[in-house]
Protein backbone atom coordinates (compact mmCIF):
# COMPACT_ATOMS: atom_id res chain seq x y z
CA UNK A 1 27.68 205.05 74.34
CA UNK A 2 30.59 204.89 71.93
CA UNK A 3 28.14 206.75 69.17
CA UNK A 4 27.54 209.33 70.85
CA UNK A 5 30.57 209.96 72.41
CA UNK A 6 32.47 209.52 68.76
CA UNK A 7 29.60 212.12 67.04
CA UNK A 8 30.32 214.27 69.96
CA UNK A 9 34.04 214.43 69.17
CA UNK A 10 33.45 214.98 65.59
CA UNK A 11 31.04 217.90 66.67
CA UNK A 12 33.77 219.87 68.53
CA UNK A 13 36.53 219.15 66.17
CA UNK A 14 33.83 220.44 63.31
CA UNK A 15 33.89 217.85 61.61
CA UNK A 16 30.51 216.43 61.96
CA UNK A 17 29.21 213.95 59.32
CA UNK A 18 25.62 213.51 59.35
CA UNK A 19 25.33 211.35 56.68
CA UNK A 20 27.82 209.33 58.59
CA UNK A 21 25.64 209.16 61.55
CA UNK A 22 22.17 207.93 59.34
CA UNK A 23 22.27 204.47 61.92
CA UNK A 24 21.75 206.63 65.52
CA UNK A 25 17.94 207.93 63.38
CA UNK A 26 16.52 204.29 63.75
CA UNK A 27 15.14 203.16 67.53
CA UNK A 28 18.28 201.63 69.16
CA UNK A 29 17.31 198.79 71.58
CA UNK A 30 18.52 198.92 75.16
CA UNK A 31 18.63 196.24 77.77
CA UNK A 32 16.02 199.31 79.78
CA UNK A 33 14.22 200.10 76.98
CA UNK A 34 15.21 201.61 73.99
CA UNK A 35 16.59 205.16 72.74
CA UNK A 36 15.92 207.71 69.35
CA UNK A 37 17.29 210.93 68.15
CA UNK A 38 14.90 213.01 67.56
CA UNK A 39 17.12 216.23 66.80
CA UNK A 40 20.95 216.84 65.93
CA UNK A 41 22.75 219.70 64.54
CA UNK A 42 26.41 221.06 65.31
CA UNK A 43 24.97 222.39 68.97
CA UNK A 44 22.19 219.68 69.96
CA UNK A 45 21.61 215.64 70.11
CA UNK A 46 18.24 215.18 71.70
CA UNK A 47 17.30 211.97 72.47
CA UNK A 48 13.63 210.53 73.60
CA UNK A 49 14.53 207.67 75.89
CA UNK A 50 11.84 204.64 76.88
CA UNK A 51 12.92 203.11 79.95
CA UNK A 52 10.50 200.11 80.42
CA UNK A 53 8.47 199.88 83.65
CA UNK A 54 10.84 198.25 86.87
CA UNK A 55 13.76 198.88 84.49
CA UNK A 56 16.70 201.34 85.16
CA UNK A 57 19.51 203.25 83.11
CA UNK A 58 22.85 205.11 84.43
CA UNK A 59 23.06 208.22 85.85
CA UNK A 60 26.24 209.78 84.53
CA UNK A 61 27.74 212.40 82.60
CA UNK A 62 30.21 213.61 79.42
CA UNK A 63 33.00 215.82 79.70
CA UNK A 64 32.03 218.50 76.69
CA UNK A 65 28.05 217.39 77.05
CA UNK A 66 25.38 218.84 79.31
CA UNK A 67 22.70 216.77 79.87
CA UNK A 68 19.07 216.72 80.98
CA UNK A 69 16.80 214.40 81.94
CA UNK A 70 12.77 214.99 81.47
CA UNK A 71 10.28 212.95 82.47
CA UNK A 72 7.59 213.38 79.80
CA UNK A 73 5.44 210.34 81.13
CA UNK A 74 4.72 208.33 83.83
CA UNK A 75 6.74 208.22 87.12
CA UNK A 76 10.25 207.26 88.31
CA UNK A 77 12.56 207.78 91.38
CA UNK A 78 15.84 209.45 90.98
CA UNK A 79 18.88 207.08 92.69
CA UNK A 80 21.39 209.83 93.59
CA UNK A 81 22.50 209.40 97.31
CA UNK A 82 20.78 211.19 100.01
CA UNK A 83 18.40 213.39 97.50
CA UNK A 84 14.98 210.99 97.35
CA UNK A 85 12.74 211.84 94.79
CA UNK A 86 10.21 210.79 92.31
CA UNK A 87 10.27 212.18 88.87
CA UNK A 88 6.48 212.43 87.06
C-alpha cells in the first residue's frame, strides 16, 4: 500500500516519476493473490487484481483516490455489513 499511496502523492503534487515507479509494472505477490498495473498516467492507476479462490483482500479506501472494484471473472461475495451480495 505504501506504493501506491507514495505515487499517488507525487501525482497530485505533479511531480510524478514514472521511471521512478518501473518496480509497481512487474506482478506483485500478495498473501490473496497477487496485483499488476496495467495503466498509469497523471489521472489513472488501474490495477488487475487475482484474488485466489477462498482467499480475501480489504475493503477500504484513499483520501484523493476513487476506487472501483470489477469482477471480470468468476464469483465472490461482498463483506460490507448488512448489504449481502455476490459479485460475478
Amino acid at each position: 500500500m505504501y506504493a501506491i499511496r507514495y505515487t499517488l502523492e507525487r501525482q497530485l503534487n505533479g511531480n510524478e516519476k514514472f521511471d521512478e515507479d518501473i518496480y509497481l509494472n512487474d506482478f506483485i505477490k500478495k498473501p490473496w493473490g497477487h496485483e499488476y498495473r496495467v495503466y498509469c498516467d497523471s489521472m489513472y492507476d488501474v490495477w488487475k487484481l487475482r484474488i485466489d479462490p477462498a482467499q480475501t483482500t480489504s475493503m477500504h479506501c484513499h483520501l484523493h483516490k476513487d476506487t472501483v472494484l470489477l469482477c471480470l471473472g468468476g464469483t465472490g461475495t461482498d463483506p460490507a455489513p448488512n448489504v449481502p451480495s455476490v459479485l460475478s
